[in-house]
PDB file of N, CA and C in Angstrom:
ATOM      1  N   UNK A   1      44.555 -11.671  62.774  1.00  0.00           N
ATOM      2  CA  UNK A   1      45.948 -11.967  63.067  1.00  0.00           C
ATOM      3  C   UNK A   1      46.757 -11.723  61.788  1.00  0.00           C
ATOM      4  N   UNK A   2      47.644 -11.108  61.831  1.00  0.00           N
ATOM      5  CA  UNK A   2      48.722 -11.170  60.842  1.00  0.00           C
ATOM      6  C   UNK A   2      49.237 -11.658  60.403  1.00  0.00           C
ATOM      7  N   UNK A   3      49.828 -11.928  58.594  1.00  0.00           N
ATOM      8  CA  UNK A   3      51.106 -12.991  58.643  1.00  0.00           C
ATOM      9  C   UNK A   3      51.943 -13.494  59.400  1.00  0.00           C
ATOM     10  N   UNK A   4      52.573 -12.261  60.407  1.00  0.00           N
ATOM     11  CA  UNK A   4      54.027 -12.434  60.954  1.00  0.00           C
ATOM     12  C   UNK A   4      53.681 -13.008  62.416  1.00  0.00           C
ATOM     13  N   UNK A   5      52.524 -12.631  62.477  1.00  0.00           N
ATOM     14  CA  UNK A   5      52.219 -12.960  63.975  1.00  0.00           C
ATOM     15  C   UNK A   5      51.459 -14.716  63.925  1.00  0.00           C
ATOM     16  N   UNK A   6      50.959 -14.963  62.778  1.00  0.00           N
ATOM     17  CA  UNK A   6      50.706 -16.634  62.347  1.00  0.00           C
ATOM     18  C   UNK A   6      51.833 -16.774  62.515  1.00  0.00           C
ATOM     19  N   UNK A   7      53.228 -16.721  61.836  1.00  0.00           N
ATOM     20  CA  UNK A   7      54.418 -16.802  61.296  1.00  0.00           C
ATOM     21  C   UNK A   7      54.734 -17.428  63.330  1.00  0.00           C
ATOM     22  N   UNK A   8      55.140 -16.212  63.807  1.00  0.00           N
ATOM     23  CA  UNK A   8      55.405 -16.859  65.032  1.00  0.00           C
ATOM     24  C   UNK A   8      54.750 -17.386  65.702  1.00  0.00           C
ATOM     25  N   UNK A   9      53.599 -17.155  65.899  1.00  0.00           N
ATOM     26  CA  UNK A   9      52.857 -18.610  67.008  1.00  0.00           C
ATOM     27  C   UNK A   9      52.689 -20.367  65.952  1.00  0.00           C
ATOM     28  N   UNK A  10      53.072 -20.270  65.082  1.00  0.00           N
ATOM     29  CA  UNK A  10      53.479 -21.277  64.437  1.00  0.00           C
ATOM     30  C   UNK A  10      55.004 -21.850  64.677  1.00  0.00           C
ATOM     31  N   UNK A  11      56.131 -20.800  65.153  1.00  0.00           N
ATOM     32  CA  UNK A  11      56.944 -21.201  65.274  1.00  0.00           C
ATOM     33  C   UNK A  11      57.278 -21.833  66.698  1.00  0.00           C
ATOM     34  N   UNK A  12      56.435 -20.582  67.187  1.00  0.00           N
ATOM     35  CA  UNK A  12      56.718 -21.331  68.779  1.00  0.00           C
ATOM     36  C   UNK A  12      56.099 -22.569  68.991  1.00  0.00           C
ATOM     37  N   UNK A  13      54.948 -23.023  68.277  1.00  0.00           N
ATOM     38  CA  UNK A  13      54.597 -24.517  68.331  1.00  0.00           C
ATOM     39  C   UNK A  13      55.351 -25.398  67.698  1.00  0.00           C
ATOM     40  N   UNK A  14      56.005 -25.074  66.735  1.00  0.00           N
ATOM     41  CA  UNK A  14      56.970 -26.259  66.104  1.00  0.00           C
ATOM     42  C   UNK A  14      58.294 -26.329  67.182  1.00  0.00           C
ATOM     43  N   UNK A  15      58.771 -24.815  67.802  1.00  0.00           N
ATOM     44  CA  UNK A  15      59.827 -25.531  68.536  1.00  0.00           C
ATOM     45  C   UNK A  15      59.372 -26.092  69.372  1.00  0.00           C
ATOM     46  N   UNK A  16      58.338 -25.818  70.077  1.00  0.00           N
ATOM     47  CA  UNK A  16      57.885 -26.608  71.426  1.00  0.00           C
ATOM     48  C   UNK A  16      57.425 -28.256  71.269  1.00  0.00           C
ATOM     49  N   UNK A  17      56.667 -28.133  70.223  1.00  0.00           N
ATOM     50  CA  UNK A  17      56.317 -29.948  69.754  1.00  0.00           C
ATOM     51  C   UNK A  17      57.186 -30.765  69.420  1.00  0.00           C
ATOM     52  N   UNK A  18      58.187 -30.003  68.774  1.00  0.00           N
ATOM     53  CA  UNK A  18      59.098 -30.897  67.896  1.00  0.00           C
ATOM     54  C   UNK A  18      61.167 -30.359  68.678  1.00  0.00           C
ATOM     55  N   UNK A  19      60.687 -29.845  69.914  1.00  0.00           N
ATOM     56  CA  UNK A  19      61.557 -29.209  70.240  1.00  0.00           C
ATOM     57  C   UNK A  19      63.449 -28.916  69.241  1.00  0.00           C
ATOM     58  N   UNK A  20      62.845 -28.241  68.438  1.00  0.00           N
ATOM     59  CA  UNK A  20      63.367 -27.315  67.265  1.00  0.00           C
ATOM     60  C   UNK A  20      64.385 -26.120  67.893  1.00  0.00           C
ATOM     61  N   UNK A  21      65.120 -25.818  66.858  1.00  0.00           N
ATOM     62  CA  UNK A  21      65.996 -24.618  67.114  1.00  0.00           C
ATOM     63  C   UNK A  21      65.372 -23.683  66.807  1.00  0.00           C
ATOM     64  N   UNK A  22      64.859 -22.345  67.222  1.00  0.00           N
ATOM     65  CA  UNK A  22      64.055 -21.663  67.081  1.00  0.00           C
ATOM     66  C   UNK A  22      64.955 -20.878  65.780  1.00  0.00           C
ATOM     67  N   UNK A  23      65.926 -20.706  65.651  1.00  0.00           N
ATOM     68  CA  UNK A  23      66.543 -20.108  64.281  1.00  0.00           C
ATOM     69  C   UNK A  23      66.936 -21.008  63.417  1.00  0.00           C
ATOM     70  N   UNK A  24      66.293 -22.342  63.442  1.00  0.00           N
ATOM     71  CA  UNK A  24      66.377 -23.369  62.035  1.00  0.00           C
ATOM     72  C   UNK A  24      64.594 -22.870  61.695  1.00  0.00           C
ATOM     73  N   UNK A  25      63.940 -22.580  63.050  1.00  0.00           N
ATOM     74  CA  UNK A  25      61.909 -22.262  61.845  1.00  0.00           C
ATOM     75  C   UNK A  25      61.765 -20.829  60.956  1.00  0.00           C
ATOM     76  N   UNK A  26      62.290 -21.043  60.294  1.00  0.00           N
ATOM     77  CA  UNK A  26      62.427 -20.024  59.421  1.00  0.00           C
ATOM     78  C   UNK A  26      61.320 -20.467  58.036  1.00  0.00           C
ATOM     79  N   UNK A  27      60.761 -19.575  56.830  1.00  0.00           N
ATOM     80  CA  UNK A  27      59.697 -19.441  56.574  1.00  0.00           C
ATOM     81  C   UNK A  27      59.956 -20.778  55.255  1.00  0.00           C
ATOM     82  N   UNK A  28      61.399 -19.781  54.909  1.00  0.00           N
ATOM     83  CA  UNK A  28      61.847 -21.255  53.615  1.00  0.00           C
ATOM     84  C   UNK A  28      61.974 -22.626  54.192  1.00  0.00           C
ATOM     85  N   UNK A  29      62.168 -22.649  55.301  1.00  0.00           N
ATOM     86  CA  UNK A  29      62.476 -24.265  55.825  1.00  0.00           C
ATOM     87  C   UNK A  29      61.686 -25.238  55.233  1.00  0.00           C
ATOM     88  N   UNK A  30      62.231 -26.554  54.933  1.00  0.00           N
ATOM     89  CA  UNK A  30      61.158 -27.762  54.230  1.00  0.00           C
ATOM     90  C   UNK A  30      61.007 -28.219  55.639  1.00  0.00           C
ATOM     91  N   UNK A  31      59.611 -28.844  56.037  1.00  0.00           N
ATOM     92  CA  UNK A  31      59.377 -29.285  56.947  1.00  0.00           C
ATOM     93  C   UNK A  31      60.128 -31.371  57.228  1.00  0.00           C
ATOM     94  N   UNK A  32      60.337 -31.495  56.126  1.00  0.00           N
ATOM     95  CA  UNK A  32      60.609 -32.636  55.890  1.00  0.00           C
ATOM     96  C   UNK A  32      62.232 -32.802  55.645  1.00  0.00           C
ATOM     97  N   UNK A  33      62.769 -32.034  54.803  1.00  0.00           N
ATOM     98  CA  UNK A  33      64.332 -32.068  54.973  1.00  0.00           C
ATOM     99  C   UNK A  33      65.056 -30.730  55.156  1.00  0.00           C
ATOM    100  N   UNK A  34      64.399 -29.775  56.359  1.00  0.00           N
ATOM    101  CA  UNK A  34      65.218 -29.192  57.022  1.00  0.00           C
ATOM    102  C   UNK A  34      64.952 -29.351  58.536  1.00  0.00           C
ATOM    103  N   UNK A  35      63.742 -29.742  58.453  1.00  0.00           N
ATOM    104  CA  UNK A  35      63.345 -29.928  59.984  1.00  0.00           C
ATOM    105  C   UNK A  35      63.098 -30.772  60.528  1.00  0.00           C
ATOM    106  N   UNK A  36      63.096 -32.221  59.464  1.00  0.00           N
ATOM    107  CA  UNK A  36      63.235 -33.339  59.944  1.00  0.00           C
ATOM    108  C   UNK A  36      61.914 -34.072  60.137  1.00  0.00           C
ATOM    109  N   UNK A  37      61.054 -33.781  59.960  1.00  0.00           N
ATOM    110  CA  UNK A  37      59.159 -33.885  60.691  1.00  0.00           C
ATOM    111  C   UNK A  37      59.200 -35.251  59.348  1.00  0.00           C
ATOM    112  N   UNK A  38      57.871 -35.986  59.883  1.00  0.00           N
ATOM    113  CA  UNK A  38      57.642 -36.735  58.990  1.00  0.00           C
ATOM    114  C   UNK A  38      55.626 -36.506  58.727  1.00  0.00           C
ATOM    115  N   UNK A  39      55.526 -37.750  58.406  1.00  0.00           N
ATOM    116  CA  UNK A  39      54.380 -37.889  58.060  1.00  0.00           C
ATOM    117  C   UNK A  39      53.643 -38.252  60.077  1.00  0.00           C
ATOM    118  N   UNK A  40      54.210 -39.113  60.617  1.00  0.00           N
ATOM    119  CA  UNK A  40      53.251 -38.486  61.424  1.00  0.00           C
ATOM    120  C   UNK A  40      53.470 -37.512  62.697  1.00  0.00           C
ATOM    121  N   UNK A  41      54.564 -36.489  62.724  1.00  0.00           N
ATOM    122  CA  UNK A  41      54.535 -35.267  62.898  1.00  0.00           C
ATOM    123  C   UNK A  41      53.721 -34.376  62.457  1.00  0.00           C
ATOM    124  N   UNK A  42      53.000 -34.470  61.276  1.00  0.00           N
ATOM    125  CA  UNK A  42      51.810 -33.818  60.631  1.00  0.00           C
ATOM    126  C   UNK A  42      50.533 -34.129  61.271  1.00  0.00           C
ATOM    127  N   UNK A  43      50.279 -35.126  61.832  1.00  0.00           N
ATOM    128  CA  UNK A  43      49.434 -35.018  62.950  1.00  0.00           C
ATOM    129  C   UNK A  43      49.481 -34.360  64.118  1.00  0.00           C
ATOM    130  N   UNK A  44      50.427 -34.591  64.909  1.00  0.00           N
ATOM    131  CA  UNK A  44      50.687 -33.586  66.240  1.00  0.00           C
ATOM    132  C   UNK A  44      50.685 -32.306  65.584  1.00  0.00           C
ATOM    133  N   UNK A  45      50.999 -31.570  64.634  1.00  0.00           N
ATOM    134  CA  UNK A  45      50.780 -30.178  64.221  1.00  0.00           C
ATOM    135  C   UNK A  45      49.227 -30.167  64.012  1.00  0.00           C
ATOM    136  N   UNK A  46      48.790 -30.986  63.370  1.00  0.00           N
ATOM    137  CA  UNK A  46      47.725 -30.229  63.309  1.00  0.00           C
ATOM    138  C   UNK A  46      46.508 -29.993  64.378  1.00  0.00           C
ATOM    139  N   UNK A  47      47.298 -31.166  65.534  1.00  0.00           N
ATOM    140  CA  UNK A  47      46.356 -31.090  66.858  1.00  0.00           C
ATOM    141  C   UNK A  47      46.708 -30.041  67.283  1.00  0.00           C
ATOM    142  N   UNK A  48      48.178 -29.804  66.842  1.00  0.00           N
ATOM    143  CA  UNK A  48      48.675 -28.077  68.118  1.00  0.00           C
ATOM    144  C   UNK A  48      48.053 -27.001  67.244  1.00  0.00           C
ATOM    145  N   UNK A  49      47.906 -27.333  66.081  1.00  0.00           N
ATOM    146  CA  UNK A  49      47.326 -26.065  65.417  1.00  0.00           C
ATOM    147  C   UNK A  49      45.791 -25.909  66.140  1.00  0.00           C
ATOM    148  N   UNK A  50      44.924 -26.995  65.859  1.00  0.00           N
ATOM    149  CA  UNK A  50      44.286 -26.936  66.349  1.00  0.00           C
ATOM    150  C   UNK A  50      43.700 -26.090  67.818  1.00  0.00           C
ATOM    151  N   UNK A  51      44.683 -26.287  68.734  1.00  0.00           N
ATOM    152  CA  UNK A  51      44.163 -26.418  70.091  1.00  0.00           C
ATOM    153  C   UNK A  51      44.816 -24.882  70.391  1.00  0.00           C
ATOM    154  N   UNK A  52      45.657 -24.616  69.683  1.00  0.00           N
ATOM    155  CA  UNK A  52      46.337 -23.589  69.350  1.00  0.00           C
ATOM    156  C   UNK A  52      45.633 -22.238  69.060  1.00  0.00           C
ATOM    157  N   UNK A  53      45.416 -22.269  67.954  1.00  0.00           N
ATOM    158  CA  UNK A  53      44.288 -21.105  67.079  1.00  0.00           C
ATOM    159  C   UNK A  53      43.264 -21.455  67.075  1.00  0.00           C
ATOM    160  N   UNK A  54      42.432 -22.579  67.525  1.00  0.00           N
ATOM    161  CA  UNK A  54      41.369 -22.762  67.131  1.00  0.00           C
ATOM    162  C   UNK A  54      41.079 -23.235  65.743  1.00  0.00           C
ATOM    163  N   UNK A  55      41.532 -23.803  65.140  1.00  0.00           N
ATOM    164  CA  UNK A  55      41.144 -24.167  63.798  1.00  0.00           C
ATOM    165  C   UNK A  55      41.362 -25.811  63.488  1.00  0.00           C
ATOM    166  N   UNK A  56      40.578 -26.195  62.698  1.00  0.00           N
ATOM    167  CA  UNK A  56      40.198 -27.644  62.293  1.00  0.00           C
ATOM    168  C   UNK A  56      41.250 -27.603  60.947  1.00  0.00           C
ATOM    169  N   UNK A  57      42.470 -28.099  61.186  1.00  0.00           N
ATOM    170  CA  UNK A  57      43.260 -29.156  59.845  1.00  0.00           C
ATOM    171  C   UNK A  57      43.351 -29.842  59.753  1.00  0.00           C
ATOM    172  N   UNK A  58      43.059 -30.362  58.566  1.00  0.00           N
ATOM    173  CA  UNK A  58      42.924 -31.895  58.452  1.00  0.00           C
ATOM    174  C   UNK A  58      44.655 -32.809  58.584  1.00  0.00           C
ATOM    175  N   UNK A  59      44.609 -33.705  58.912  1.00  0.00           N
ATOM    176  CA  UNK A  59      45.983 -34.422  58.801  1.00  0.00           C
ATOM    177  C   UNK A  59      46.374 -34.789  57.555  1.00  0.00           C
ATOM    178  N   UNK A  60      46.054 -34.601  56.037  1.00  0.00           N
ATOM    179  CA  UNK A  60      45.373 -34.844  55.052  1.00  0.00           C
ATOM    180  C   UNK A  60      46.500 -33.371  54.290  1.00  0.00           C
ATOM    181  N   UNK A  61      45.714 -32.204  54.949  1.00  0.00           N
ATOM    182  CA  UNK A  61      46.420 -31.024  54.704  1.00  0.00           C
ATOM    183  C   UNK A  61      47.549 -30.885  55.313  1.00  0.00           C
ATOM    184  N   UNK A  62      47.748 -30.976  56.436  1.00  0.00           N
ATOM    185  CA  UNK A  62      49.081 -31.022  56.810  1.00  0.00           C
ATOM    186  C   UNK A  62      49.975 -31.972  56.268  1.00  0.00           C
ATOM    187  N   UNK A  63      50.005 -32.891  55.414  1.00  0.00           N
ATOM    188  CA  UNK A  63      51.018 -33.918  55.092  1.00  0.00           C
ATOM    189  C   UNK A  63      51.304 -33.202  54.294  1.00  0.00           C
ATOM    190  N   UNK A  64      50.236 -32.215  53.265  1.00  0.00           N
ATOM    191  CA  UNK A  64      50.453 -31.984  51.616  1.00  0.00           C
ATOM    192  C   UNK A  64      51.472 -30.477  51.918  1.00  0.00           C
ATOM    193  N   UNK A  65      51.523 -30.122  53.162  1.00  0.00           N
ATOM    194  CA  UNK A  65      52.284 -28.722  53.252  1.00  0.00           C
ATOM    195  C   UNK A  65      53.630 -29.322  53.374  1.00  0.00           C
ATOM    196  N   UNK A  66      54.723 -28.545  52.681  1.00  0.00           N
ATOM    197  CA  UNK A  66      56.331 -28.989  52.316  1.00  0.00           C
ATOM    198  C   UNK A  66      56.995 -27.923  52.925  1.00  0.00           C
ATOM    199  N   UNK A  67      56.390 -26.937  53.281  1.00  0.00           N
ATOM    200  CA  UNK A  67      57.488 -25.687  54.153  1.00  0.00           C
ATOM    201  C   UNK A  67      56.545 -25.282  54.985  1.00  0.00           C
ATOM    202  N   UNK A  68      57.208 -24.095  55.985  1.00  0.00           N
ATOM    203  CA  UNK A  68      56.546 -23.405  57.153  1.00  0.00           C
ATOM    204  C   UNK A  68      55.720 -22.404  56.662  1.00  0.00           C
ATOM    205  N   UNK A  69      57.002 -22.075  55.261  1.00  0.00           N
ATOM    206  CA  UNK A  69      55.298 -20.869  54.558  1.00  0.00           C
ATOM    207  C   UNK A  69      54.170 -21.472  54.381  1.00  0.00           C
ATOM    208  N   UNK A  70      54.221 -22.442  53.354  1.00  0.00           N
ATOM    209  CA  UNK A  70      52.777 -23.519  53.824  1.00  0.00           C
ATOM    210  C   UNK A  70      52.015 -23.421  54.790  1.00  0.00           C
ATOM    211  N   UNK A  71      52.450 -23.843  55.909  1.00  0.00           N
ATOM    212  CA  UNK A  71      51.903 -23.750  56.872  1.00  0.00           C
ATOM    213  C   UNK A  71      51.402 -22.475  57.662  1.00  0.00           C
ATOM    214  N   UNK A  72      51.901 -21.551  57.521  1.00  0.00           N
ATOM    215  CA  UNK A  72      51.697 -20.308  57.879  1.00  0.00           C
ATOM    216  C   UNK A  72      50.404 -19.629  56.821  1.00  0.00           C
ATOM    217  N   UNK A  73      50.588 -19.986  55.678  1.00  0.00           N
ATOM    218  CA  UNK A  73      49.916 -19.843  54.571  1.00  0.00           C
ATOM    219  C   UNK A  73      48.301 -20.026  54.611  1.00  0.00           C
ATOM    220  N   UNK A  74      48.600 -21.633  54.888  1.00  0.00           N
ATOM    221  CA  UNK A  74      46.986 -22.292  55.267  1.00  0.00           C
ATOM    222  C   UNK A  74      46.866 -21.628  56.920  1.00  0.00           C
ATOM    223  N   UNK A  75      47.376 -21.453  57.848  1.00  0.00           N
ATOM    224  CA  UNK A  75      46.445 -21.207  58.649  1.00  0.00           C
ATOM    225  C   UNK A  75      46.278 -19.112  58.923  1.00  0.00           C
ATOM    226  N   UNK A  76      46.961 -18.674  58.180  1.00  0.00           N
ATOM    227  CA  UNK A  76      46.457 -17.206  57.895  1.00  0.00           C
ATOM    228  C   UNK A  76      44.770 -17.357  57.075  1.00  0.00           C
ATOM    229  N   UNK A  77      45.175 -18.276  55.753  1.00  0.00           N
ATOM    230  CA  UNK A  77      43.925 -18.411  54.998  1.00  0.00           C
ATOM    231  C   UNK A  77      42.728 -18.866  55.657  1.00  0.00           C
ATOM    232  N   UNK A  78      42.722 -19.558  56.712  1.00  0.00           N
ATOM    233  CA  UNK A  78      41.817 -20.287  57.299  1.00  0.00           C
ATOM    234  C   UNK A  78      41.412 -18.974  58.637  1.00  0.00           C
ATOM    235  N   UNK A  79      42.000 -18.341  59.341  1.00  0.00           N
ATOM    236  CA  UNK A  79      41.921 -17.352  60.077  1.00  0.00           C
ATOM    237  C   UNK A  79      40.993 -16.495  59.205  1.00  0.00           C
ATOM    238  N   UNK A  80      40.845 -16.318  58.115  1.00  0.00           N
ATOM    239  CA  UNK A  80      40.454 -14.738  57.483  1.00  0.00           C
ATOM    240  C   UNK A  80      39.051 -15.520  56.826  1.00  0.00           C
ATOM    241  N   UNK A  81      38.621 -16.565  56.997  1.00  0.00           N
ATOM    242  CA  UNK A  81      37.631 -17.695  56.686  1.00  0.00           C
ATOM    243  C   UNK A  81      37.051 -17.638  58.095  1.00  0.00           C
ATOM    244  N   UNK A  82      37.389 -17.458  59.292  1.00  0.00           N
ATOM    245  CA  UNK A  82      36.314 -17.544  60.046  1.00  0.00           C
ATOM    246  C   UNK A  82      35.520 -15.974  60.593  1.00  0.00           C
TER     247      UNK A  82
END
């Protein structure tokens, strides 16, 4: 999978979980003061990541990510790991 294509199926899960403006998930966004998510919003991501791509994040890692690149970041890195 690609950056851009992590990039959007990441986005479409944040608008859908967190029902988001799909042109506020942009890559610079802080997950915390542009998008509003907290600490346990970082759980429901990482179940949708989960159930999503297939991949195991910890809730642990998801707290420590501060933007969507983050997030896009770790789960490209974790994609090219399995």
């Amino acid at each position: 999978m690609t950056r851009q294509e992590v990039f959007e199926k990441t986005q479409s899960v944040l608008v859908d979980l967190f029902e988001l403006d799909p042109q506020s998930v942009v890559l610079t966004a802080h997950l915390m003061d542009d998008l509003d998510l907290d600490s346990i919003d970082a759980i429901d991501l990482a179940v949708a990541t989960e159930r999503e791509m297939g991949l195991d994040v910890s809730e642990e890692e998801m707290r420590s990510l501060q933007t969507v690149q983050d997030v896009v970041d770790l789960i490209h890195l974790r994609l090219g790991e399995k």
